[in-house]
N, C-alpha and C. Protein backbone atom coordinates (compact mmCIF):
# COMPACT_ATOMS: atom_id res chain seq x y z
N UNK A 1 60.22 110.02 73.46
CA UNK A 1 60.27 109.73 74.90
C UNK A 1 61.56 109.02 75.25
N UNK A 2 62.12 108.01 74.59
CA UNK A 2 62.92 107.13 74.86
C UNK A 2 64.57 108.35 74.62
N UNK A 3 64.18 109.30 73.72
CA UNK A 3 65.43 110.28 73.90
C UNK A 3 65.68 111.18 75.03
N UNK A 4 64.78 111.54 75.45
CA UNK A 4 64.20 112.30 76.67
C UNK A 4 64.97 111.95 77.81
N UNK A 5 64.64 110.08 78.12
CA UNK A 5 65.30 109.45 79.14
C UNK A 5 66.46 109.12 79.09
N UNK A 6 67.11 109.09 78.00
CA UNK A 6 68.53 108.21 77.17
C UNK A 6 69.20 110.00 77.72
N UNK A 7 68.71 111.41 77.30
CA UNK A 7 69.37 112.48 78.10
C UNK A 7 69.42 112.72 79.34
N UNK A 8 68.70 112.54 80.10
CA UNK A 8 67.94 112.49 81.20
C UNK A 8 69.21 111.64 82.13
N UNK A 9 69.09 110.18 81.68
CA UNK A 9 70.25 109.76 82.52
C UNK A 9 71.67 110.17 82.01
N UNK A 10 71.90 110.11 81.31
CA UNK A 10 73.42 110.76 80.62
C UNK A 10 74.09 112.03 81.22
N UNK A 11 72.89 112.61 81.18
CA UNK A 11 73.44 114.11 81.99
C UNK A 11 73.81 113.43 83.41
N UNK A 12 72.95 112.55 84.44
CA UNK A 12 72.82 111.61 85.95
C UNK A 12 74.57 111.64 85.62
N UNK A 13 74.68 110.84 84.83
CA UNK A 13 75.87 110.30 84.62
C UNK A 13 77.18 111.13 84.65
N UNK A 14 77.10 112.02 84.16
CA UNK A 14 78.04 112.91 83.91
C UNK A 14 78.12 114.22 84.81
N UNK A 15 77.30 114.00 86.09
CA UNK A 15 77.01 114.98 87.60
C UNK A 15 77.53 114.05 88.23
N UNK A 16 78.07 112.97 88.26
CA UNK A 16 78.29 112.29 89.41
C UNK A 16 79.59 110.80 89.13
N UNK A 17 79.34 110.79 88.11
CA UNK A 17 80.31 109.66 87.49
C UNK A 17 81.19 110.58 86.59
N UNK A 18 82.81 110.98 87.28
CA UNK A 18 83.34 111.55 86.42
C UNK A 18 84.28 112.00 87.03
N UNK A 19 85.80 112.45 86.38
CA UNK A 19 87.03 112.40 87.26
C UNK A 19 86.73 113.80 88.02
N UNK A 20 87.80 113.07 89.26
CA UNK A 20 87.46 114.33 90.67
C UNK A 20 86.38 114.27 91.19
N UNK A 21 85.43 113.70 90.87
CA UNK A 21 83.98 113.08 91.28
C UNK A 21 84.74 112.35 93.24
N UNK A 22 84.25 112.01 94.12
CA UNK A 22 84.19 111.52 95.78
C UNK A 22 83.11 110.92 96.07
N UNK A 23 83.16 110.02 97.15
CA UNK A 23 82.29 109.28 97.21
C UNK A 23 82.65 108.82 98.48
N UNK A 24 81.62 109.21 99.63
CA UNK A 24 81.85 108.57 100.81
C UNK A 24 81.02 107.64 101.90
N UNK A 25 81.38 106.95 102.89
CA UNK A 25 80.64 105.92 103.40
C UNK A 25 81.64 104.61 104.02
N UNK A 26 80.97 103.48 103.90
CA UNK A 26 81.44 102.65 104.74
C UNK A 26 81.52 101.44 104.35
N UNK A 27 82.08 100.07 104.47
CA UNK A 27 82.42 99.13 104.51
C UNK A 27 81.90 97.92 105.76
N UNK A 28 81.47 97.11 105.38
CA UNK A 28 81.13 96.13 106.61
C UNK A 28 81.32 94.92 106.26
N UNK A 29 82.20 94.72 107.05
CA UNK A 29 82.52 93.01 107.71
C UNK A 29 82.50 92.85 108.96
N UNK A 30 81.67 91.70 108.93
CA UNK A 30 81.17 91.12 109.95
C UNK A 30 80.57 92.03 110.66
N UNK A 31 81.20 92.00 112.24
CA UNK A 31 80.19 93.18 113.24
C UNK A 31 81.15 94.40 112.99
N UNK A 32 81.99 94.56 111.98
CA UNK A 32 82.95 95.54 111.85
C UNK A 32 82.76 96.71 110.76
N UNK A 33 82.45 98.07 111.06
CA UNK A 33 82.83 99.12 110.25
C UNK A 33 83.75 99.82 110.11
N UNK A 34 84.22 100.18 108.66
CA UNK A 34 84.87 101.46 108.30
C UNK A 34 84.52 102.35 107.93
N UNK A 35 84.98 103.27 107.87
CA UNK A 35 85.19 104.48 106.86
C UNK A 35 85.65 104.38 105.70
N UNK A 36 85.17 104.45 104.79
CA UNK A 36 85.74 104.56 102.74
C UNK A 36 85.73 105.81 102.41
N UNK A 37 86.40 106.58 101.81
CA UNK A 37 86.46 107.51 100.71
C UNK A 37 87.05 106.71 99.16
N UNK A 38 86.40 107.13 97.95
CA UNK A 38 86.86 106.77 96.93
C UNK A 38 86.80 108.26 96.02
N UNK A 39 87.88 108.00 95.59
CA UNK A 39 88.01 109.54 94.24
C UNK A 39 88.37 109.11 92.83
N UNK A 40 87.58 109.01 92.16
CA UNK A 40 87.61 108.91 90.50
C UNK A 40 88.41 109.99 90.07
N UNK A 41 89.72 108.90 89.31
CA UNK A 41 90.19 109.84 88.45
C UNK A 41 90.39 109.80 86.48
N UNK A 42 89.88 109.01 86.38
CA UNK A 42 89.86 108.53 84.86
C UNK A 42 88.73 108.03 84.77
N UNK A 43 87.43 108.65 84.16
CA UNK A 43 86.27 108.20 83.29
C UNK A 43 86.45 107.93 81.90
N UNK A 44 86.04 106.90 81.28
CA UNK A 44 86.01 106.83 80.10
C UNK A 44 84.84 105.76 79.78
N UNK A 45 83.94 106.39 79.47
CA UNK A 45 82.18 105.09 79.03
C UNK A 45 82.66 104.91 77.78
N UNK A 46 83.17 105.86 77.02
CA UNK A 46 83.23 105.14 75.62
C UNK A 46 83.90 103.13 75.79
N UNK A 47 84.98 103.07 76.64
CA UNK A 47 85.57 102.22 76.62
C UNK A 47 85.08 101.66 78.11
N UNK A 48 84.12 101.91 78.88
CA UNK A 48 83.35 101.44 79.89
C UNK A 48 84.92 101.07 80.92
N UNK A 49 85.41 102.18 80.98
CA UNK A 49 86.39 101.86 82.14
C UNK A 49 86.76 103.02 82.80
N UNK A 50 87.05 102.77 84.08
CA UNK A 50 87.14 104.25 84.96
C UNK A 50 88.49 103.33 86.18
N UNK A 51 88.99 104.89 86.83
CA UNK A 51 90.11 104.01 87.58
C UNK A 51 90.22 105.47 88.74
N UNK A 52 90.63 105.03 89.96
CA UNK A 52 90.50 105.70 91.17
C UNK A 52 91.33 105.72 92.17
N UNK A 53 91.04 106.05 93.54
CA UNK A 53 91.80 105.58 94.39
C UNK A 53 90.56 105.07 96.03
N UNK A 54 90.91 104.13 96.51
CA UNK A 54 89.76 103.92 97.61
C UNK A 54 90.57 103.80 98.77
N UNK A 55 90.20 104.59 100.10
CA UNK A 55 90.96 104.65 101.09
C UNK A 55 89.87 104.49 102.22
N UNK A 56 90.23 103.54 102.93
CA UNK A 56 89.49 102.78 104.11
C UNK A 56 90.14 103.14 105.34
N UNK A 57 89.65 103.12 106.58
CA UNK A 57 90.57 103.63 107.51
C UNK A 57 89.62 102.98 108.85
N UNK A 58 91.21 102.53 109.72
CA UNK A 58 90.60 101.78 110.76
C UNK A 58 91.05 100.19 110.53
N UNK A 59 91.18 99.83 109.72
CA UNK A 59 91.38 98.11 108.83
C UNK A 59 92.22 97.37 109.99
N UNK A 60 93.34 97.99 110.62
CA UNK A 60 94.66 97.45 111.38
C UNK A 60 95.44 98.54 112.02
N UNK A 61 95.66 98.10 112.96
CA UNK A 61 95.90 98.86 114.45
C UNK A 61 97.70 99.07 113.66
N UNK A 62 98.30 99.06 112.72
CA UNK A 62 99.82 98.86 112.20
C UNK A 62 99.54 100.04 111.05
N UNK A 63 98.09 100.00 110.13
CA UNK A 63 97.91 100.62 108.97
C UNK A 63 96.59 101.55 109.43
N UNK A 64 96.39 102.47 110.29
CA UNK A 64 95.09 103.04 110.54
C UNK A 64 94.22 103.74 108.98
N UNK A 65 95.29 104.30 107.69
CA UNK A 65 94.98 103.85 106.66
C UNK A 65 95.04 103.76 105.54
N UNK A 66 94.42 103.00 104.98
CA UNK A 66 95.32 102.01 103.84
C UNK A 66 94.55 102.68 102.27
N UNK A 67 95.02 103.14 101.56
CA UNK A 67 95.06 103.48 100.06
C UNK A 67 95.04 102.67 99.11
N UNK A 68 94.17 102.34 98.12
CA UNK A 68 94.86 101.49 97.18
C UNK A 68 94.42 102.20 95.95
N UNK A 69 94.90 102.00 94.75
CA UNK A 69 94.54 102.03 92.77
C UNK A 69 93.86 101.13 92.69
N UNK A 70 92.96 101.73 92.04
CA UNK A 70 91.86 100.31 91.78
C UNK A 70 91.05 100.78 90.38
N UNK A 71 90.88 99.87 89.77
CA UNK A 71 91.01 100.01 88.12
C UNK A 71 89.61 99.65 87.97
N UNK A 72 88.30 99.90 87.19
CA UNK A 72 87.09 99.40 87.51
C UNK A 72 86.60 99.25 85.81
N UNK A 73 85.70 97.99 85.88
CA UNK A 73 85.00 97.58 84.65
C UNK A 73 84.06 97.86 84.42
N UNK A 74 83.11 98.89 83.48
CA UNK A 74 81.65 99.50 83.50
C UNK A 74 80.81 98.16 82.62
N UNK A 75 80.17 97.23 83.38
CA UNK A 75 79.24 96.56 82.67
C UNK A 75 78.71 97.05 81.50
N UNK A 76 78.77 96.62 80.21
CA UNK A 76 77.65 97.01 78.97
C UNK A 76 78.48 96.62 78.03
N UNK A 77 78.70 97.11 77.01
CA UNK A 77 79.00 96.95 75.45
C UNK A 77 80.58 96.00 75.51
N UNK A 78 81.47 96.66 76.42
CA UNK A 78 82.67 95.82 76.35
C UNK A 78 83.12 94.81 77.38
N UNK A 79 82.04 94.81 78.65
CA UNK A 79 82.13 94.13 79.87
C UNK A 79 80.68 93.69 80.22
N UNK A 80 80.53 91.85 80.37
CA UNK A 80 79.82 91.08 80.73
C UNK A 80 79.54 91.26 82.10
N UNK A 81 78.44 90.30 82.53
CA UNK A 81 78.19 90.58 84.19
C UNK A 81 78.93 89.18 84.20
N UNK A 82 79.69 88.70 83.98
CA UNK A 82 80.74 87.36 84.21
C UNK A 82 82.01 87.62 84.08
N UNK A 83 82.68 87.57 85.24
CA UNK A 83 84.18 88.18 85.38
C UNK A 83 85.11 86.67 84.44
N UNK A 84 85.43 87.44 83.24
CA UNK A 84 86.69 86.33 82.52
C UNK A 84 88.19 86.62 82.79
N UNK A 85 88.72 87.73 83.67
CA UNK A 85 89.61 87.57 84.17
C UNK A 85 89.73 86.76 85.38
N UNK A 86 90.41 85.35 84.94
CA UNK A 86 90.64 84.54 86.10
C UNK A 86 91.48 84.85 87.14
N UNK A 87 92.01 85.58 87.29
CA UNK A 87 92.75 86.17 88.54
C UNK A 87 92.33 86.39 89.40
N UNK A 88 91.11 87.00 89.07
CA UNK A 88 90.29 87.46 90.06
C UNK A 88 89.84 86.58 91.00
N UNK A 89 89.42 85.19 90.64
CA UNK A 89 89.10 84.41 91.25
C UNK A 89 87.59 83.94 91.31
N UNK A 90 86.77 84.22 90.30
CA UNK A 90 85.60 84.71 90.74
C UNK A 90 84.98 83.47 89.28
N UNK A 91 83.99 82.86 89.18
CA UNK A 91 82.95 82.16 88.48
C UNK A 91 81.87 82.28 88.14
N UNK A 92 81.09 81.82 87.22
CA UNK A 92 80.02 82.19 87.04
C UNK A 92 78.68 82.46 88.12
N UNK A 93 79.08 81.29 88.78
CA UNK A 93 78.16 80.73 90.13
C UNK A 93 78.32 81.97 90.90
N UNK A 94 79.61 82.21 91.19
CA UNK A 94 79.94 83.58 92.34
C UNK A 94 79.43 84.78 91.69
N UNK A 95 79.47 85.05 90.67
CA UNK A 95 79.26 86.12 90.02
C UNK A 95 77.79 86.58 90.31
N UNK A 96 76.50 85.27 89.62
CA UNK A 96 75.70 85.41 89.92
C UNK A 96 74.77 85.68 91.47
N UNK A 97 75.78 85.15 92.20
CA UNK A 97 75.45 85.19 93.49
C UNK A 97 75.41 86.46 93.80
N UNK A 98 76.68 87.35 93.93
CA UNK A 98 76.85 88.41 94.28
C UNK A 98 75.51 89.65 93.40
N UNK A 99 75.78 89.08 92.18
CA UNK A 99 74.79 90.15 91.43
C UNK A 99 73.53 90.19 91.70
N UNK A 100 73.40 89.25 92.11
CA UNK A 100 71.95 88.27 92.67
C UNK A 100 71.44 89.32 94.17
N UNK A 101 72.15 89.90 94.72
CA UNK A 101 71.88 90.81 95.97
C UNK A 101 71.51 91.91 95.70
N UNK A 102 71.64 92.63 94.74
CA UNK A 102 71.28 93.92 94.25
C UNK A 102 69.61 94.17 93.83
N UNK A 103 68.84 94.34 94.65
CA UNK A 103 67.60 94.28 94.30
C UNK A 103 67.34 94.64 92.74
N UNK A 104 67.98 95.61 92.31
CA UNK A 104 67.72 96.41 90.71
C UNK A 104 68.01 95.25 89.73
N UNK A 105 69.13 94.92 90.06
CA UNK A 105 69.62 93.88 89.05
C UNK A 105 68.92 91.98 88.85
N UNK A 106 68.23 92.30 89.87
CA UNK A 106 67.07 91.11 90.05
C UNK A 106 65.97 91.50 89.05
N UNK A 107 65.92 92.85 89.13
CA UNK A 107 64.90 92.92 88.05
C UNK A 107 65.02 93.11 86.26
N UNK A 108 66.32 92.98 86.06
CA UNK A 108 66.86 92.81 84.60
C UNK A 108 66.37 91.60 84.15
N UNK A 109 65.97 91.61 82.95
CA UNK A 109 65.48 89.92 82.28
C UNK A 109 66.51 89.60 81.91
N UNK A 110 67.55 89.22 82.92
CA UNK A 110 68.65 88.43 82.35
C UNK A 110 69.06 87.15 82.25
N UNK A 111 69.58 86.78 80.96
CA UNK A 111 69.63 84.96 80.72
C UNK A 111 70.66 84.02 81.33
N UNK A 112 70.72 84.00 82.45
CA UNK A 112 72.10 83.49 82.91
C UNK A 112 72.31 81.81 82.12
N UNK A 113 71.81 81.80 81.46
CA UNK A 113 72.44 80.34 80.77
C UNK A 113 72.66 80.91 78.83
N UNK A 114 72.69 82.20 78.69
CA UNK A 114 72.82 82.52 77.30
C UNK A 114 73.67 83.67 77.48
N UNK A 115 74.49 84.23 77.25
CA UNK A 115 74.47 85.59 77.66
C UNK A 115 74.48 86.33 76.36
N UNK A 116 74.57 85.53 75.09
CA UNK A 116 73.96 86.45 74.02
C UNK A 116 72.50 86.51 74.41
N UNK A 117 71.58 86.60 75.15
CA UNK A 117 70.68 86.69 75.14
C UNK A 117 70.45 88.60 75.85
N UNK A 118 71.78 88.44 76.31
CA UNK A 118 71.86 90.01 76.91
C UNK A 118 72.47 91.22 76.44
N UNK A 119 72.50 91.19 75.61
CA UNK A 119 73.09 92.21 74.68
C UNK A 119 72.52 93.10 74.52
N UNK A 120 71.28 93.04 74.28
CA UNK A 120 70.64 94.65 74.66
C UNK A 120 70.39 95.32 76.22
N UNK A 121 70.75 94.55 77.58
CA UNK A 121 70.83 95.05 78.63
C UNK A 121 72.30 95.49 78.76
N UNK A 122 73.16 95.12 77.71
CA UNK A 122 74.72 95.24 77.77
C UNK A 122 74.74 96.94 77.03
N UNK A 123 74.21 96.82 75.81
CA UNK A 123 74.09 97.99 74.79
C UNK A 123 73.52 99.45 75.27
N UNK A 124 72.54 98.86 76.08
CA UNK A 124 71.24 100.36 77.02
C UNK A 124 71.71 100.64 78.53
N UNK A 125 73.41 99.81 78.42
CA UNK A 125 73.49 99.93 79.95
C UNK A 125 73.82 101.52 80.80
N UNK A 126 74.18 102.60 79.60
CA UNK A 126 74.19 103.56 79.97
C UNK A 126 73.01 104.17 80.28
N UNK A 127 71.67 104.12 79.89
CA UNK A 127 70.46 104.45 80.13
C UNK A 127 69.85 104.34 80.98
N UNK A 128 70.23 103.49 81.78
CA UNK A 128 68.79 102.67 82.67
C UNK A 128 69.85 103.50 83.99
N UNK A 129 68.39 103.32 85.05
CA UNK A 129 69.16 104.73 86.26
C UNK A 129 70.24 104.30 87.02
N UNK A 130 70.18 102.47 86.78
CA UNK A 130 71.28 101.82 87.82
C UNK A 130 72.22 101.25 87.03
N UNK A 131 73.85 101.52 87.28
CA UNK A 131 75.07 101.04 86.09
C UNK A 131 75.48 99.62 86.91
N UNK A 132 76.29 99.17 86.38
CA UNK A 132 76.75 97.71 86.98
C UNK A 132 78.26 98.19 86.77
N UNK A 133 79.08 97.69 87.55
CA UNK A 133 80.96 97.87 87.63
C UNK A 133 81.71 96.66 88.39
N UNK A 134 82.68 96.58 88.45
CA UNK A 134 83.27 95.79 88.92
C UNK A 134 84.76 96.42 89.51
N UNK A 135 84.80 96.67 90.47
CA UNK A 135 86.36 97.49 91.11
C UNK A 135 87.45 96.69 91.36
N UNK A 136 88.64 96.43 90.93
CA UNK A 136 89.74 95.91 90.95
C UNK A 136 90.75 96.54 91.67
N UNK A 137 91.02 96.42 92.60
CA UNK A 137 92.27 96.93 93.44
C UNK A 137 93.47 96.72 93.19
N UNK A 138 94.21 97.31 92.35
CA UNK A 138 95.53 97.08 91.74
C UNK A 138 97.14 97.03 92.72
N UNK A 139 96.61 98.05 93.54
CA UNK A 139 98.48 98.44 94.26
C UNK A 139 98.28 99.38 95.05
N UNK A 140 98.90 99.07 96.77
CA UNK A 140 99.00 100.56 97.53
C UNK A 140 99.23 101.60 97.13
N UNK A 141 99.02 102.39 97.41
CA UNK A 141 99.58 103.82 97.36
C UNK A 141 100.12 104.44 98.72
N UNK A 142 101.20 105.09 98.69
CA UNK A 142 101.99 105.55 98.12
C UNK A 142 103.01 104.51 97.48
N UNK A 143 103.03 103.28 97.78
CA UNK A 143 104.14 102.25 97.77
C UNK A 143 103.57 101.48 97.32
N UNK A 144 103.96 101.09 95.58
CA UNK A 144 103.43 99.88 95.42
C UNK A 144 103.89 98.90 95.10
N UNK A 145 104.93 98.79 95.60
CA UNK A 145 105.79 97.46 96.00
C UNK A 145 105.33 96.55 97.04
N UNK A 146 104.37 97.32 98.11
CA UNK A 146 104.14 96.44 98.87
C UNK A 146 103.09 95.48 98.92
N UNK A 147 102.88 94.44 98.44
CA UNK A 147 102.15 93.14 98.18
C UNK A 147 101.05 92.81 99.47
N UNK A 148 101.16 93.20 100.85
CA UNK A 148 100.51 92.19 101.21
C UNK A 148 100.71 93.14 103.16
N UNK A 149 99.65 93.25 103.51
CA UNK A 149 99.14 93.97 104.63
C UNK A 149 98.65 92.99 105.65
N UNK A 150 99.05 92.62 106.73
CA UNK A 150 98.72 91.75 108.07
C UNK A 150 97.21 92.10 108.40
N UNK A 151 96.06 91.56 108.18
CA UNK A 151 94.86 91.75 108.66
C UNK A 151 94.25 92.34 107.55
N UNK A 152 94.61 92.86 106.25
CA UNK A 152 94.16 93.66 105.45
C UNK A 152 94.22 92.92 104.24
N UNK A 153 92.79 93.17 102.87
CA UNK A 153 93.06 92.37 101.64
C UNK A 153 92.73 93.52 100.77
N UNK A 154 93.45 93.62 100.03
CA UNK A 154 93.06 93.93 98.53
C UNK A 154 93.73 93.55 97.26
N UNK A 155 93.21 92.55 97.47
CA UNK A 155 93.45 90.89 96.65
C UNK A 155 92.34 90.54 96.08
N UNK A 156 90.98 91.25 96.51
CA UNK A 156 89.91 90.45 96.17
C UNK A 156 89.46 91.97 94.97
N UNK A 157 87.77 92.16 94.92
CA UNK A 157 87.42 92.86 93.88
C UNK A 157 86.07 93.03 94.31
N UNK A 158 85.32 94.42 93.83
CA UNK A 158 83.98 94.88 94.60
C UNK A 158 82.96 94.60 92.80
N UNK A 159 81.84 93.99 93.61
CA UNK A 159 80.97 94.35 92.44
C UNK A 159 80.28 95.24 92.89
N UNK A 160 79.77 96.43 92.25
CA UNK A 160 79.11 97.66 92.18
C UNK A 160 77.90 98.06 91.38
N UNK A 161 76.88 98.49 92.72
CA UNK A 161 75.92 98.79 91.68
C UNK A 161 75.63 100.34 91.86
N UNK A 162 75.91 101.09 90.45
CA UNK A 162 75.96 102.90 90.92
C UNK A 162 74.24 102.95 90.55
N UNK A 163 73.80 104.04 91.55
CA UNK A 163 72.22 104.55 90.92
C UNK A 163 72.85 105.96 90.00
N UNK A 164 72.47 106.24 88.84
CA UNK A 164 73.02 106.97 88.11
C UNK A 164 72.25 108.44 88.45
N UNK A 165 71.12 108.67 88.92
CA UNK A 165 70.07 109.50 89.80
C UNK A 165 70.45 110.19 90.63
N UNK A 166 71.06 109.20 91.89
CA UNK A 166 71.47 109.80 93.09
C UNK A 166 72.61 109.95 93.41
N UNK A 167 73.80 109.47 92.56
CA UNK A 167 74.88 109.16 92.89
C UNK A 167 75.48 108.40 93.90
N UNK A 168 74.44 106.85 94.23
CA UNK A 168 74.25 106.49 95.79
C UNK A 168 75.07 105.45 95.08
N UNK A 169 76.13 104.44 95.68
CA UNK A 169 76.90 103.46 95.37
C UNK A 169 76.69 102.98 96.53
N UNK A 170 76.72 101.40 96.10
CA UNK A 170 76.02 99.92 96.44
C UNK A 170 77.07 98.77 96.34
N UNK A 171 77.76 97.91 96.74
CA UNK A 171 78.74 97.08 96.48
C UNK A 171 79.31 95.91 97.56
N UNK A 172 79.65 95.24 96.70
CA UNK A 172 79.98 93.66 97.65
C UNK A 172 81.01 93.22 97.74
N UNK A 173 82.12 93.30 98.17
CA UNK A 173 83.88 92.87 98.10
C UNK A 173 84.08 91.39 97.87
N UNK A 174 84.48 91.47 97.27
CA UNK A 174 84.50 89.36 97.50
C UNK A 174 86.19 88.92 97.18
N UNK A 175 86.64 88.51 97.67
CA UNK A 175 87.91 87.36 97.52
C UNK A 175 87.96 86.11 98.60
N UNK A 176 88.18 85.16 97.73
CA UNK A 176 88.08 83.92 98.75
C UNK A 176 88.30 83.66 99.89
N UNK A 177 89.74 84.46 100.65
CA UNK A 177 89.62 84.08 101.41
C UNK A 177 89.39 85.37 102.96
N UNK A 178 88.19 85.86 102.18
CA UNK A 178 87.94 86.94 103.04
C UNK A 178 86.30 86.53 103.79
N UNK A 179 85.89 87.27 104.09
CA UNK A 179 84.73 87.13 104.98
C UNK A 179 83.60 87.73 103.50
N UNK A 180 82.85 86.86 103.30
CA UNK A 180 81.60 86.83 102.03
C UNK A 180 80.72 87.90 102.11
N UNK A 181 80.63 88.44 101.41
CA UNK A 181 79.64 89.61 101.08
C UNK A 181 79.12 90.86 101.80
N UNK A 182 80.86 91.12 102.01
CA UNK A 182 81.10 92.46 102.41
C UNK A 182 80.42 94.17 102.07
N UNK A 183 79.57 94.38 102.86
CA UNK A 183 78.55 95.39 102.30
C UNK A 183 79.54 97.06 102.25
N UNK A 184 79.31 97.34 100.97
CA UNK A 184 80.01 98.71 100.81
C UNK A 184 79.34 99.70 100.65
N UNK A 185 79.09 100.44 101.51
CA UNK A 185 77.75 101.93 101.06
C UNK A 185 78.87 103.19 101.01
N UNK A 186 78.51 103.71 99.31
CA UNK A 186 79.18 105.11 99.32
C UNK A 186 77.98 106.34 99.25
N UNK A 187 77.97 107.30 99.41
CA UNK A 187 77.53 108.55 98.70
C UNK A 187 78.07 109.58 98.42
N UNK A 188 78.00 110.40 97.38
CA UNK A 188 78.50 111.30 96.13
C UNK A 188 78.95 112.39 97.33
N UNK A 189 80.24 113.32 96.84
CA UNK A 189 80.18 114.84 98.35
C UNK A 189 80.00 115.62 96.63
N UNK A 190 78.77 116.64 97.15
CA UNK A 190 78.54 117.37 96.91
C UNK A 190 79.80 118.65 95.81
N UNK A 191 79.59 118.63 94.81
CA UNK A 191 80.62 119.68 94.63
C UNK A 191 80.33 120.56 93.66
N UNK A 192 78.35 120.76 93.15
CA UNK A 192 78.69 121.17 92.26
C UNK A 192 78.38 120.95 91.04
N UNK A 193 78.54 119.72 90.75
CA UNK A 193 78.63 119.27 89.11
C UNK A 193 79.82 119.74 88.61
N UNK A 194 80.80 120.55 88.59
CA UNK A 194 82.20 120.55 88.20
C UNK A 194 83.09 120.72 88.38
N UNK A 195 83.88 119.71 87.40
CA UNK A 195 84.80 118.80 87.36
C UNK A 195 86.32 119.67 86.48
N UNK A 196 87.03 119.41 87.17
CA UNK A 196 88.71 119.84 86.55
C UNK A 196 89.28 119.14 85.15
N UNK A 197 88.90 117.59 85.57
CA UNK A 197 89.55 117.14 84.26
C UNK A 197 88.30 116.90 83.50
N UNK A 198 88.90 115.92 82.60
CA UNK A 198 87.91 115.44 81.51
C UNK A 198 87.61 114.35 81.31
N UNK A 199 86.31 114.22 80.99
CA UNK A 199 85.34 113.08 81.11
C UNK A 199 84.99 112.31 79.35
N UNK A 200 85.31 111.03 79.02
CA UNK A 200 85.08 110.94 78.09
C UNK A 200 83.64 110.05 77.92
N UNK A 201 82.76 110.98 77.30
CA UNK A 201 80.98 110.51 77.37
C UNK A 201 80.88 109.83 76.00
């Protein structure tokens, strides 16, 4: 039985999480919506890392819209639900907070005062129907020299929760000095199940 489901989601995984894979929907701050598109172009679970591009539109009446690279961390075997890149800006306290919103992830028996205690929710994280990520926004595109957008951040970092089922993405933007717990809803566009490049499972 337990192989059944361990295929079961893997295949989820590999219909919907995988380069050339899209994903569309919206962004909310405050009383404010956007438009998001995101396009995966580098999967790799072996090494629980994937990297993309996310384009928002509407942000600033100067940038109607704005592109960025954004590099993402797949929770499990090589990535904690505790961000140790300090750059980011982010703590244990914040961490939990944010993760703390995800109804699914409320229901993990997880030890927030051990985290060897989580190692087998780290190890089975490909299995279970909902993945955990973390999105890092690296550099505009087309130009990535340019550092820093009037009214616009991507400075901060999304925690993500993918349903591996539906291909429905779930996520919370956070950088300090932005407006707190920015709701991100994507869903999968249809294409198919295949994919041009290659996916490493």
């Amino acid at each position: 039985i337990n192989d059944f489901f361990t295929k079961t989601y893997r295949n989820k995984v590999s219909s919907f999480l995988k380069p050339s894979s899209s994903f569309i929907g919206s962004q909310q701050s405050g009383r404010s919506t956007y438009e998001v598109r995101v396009d995966l172009k580098e999967v790799d679970l072996k090494r629980s890392y994937l990297c993309g591009f996310l384009t928002i539109h509407g942000l600033t009446e100067t940038h109607p819209q704005i592109t960025t690279f954004f590099k993402g961390e797949i929770i499990g075997p090589h990535h904690s639900f505790y961000t140790l890149n300090e750059s980011w800006g982010s703590n244990k306290r914040n961490d939990l907070q944010h993760w703390g919103r995800f109804p699914s992830w409320r229901s993990l028996e997880f030890n927030p005062d051990n985290d060897l205690d989580n190692l087998d929710i780290y190890n089975n994280s490909l299995n279970n129907e909902f993945l955990y990520m973390r999105w890092k926004e690296v550099f505009l595109v087309p130009d990535a020299k340019v550092k820093d957008i009037r009214g616009a951040s991507f400075a901060g970092f999304y925690y993500v929760c993918f349903n591996q089922l539906t291909g429905y993405i779930s996520g919370l933007y956070f950088h300090k000095c932005s407006d707190k717990f920015q709701q991100l809803e994507l869903a999968h566009v249809p294409d198919g199940g295949v994919s041009p490049s290659f996916c490493f499972a």
